[in-house]
Structures are given as C-alpha cells and as structure tokens.
C-alpha atoms as a PDB file:
ATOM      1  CA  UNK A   1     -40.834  12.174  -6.625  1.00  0.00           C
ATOM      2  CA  UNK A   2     -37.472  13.756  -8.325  1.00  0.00           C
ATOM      3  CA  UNK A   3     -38.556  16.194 -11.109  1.00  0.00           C
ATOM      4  CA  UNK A   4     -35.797  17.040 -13.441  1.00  0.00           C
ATOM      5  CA  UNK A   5     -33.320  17.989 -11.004  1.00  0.00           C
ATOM      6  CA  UNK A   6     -30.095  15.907 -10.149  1.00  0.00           C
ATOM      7  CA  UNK A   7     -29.561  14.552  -6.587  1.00  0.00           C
ATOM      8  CA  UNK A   8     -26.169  14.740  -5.312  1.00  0.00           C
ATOM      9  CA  UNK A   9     -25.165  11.345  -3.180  1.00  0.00           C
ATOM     10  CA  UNK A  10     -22.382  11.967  -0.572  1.00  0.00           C
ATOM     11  CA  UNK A  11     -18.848  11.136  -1.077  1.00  0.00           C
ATOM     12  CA  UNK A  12     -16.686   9.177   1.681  1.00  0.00           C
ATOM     13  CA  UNK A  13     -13.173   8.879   1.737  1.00  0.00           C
ATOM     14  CA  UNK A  14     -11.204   7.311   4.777  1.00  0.00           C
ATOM     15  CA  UNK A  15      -7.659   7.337   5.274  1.00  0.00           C
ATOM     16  CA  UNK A  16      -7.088   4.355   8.186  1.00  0.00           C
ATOM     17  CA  UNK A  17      -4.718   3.818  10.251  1.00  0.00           C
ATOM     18  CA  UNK A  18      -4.108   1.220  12.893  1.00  0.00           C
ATOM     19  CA  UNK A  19      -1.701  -0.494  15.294  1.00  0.00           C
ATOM     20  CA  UNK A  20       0.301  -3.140  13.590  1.00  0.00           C
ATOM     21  CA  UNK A  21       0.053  -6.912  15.426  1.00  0.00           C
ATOM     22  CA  UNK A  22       3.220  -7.768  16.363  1.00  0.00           C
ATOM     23  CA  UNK A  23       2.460 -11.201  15.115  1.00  0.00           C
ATOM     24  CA  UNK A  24       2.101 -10.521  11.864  1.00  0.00           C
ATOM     25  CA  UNK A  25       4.868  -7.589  11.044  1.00  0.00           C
ATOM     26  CA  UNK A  26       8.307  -7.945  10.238  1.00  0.00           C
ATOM     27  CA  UNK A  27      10.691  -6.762  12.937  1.00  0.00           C
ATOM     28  CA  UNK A  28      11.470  -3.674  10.682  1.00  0.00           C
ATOM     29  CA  UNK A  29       8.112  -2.647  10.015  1.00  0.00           C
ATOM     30  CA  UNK A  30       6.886  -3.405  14.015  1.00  0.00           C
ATOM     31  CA  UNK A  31       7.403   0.151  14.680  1.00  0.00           C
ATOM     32  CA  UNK A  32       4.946   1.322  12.169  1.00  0.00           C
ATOM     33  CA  UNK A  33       1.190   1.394  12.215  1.00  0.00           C
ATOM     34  CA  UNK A  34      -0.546  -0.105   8.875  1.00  0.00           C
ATOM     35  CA  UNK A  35      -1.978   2.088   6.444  1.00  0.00           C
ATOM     36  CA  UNK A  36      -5.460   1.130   4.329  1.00  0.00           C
ATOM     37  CA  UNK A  37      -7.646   3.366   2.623  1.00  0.00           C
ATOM     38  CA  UNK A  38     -11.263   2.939   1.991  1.00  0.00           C
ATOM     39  CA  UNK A  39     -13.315   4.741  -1.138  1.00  0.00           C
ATOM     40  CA  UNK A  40     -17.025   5.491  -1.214  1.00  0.00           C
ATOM     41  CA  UNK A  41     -16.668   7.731  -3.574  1.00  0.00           C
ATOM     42  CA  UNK A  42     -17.564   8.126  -7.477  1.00  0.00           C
ATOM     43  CA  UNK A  43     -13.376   9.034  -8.324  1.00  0.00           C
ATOM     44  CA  UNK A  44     -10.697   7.053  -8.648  1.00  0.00           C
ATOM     45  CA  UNK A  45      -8.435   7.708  -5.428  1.00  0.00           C
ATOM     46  CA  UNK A  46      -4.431   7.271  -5.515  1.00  0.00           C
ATOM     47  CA  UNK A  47      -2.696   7.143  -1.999  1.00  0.00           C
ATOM     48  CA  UNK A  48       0.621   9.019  -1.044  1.00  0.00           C
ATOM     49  CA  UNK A  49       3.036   8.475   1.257  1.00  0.00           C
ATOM     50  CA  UNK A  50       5.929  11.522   1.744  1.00  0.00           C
ATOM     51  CA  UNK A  51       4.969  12.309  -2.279  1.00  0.00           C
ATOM     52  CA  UNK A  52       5.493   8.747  -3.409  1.00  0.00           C
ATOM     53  CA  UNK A  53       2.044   6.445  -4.256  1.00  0.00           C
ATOM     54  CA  UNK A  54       1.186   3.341  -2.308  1.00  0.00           C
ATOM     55  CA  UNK A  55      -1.984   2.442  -3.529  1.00  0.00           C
ATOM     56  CA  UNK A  56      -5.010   2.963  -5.681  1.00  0.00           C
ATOM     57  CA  UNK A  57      -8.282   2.569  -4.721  1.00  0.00           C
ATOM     58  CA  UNK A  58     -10.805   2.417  -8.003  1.00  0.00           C
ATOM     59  CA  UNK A  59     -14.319   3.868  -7.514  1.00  0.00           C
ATOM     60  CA  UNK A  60     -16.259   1.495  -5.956  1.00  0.00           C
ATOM     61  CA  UNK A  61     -13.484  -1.137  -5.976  1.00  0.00           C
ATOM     62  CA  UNK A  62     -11.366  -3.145  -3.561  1.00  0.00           C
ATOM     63  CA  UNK A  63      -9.308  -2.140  -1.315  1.00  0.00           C
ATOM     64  CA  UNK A  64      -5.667  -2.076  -1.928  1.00  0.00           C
ATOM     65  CA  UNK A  65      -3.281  -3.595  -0.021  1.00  0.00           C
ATOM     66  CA  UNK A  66      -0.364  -1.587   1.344  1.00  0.00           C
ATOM     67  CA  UNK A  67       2.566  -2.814   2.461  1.00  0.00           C
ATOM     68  CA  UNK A  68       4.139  -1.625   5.689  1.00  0.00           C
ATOM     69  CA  UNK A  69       7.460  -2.546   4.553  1.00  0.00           C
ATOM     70  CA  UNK A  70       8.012  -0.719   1.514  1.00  0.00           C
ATOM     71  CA  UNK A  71       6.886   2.447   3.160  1.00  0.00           C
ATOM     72  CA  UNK A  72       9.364   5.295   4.383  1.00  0.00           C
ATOM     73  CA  UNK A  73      10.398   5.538   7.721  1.00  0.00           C
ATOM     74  CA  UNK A  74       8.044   7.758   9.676  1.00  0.00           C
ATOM     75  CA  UNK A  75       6.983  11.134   9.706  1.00  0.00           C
ATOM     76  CA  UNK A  76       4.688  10.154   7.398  1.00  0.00           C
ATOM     77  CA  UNK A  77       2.238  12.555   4.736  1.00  0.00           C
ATOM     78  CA  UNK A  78      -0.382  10.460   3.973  1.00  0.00           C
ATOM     79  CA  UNK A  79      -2.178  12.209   0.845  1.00  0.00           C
ATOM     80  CA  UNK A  80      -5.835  11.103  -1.076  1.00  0.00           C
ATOM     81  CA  UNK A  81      -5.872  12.602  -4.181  1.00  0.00           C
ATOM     82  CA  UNK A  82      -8.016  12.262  -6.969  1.00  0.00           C
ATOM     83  CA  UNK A  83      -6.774  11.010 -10.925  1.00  0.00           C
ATOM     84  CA  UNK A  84      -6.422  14.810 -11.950  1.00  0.00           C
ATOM     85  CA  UNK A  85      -4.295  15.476  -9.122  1.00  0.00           C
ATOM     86  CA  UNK A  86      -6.141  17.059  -6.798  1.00  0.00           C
ATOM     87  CA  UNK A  87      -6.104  17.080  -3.132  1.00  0.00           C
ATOM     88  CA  UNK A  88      -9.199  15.099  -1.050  1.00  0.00           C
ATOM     89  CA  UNK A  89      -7.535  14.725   2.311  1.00  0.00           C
ATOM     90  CA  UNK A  90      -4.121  14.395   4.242  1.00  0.00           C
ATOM     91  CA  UNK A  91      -2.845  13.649   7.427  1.00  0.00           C
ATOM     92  CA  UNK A  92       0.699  13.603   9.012  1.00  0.00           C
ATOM     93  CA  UNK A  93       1.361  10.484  11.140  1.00  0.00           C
ATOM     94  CA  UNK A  94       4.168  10.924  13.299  1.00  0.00           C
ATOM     95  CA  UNK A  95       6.307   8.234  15.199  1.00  0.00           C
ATOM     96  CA  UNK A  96       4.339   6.944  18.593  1.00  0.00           C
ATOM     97  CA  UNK A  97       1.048   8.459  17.627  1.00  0.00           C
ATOM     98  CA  UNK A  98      -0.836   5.511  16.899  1.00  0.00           C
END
C-alpha cells in the first residue's frame, strides 16, 4: 500500500528507424530509410530533422506520420525534444547505415 508518497512511472521515448520497401517509396526517397517515432511518455514530443520539425507525437497519442519525401537529403539529426524545448534524445543517421 502507497502512503502519501508519489510513484514515479517510467518514461519511453523511441526514435525508429527502418529500411524503406522499395515497393512502396518513390524513386527519390528509395535511398532513405523511414523515420517514426513512438511516445510513452507523459510530454508532448516534437521531432527534428537537421533543426527543422517533422512530426509531433502528443502524450499518449498516435503516431505521426512522416514523410520520407519531404525530408532533407541525408546526414540526418534526428532530435526528440520536449514542448519547452528541451532535448530527450538524438541520433545522427548517416547515408548506408540502415
């Protein structure tokens, strides 16, 4: 039994990426690996690519869909932050790594 104290539930935060099917990309985009992020957390969670946002993943909402196409061309910086700004996690994807 909890007695007056406050329990602190874990956050998750994934940044995915995976290997595009070449069925269903574009022939510019084939190149590039699709990009998805997934929130378990309590904050509302903005996606950056190279400094510009993607997406926006709500607490406990859906999530977003990203288009390969109207991303940059690779290197990417793929950024989480939070709705203040700050900084959850990053990555650099760079061509042929995925």
């Amino acid at each position: 039994m909890r007695r007056g104290g406050l329990v602190a539930a874990p956050l998750s935060l994934a940044i995915a990426i995976a290997a595009c099917g070449t069925l269903a990309s574009p022939a510019p985009t084939a190149e590039r690996p699709s990009l998805g992020i997934s929130n378990g957390t309590t904050l509302d969670v903005s996606l950056f690519v190279n400094d510009g946002r993607v997406g926006e993943s709500p607490a406990g909402g859906a999530v977003p869909t990203i288009r390969t196409a109207d991303l940059p061309a690779l290197p990417w910086t793929v950024e989480a932050r939070s709705a203040s700004g700050r900084l959850l996690t990053s990555m650099l994807v760079e061509p042929g790594q995925v």
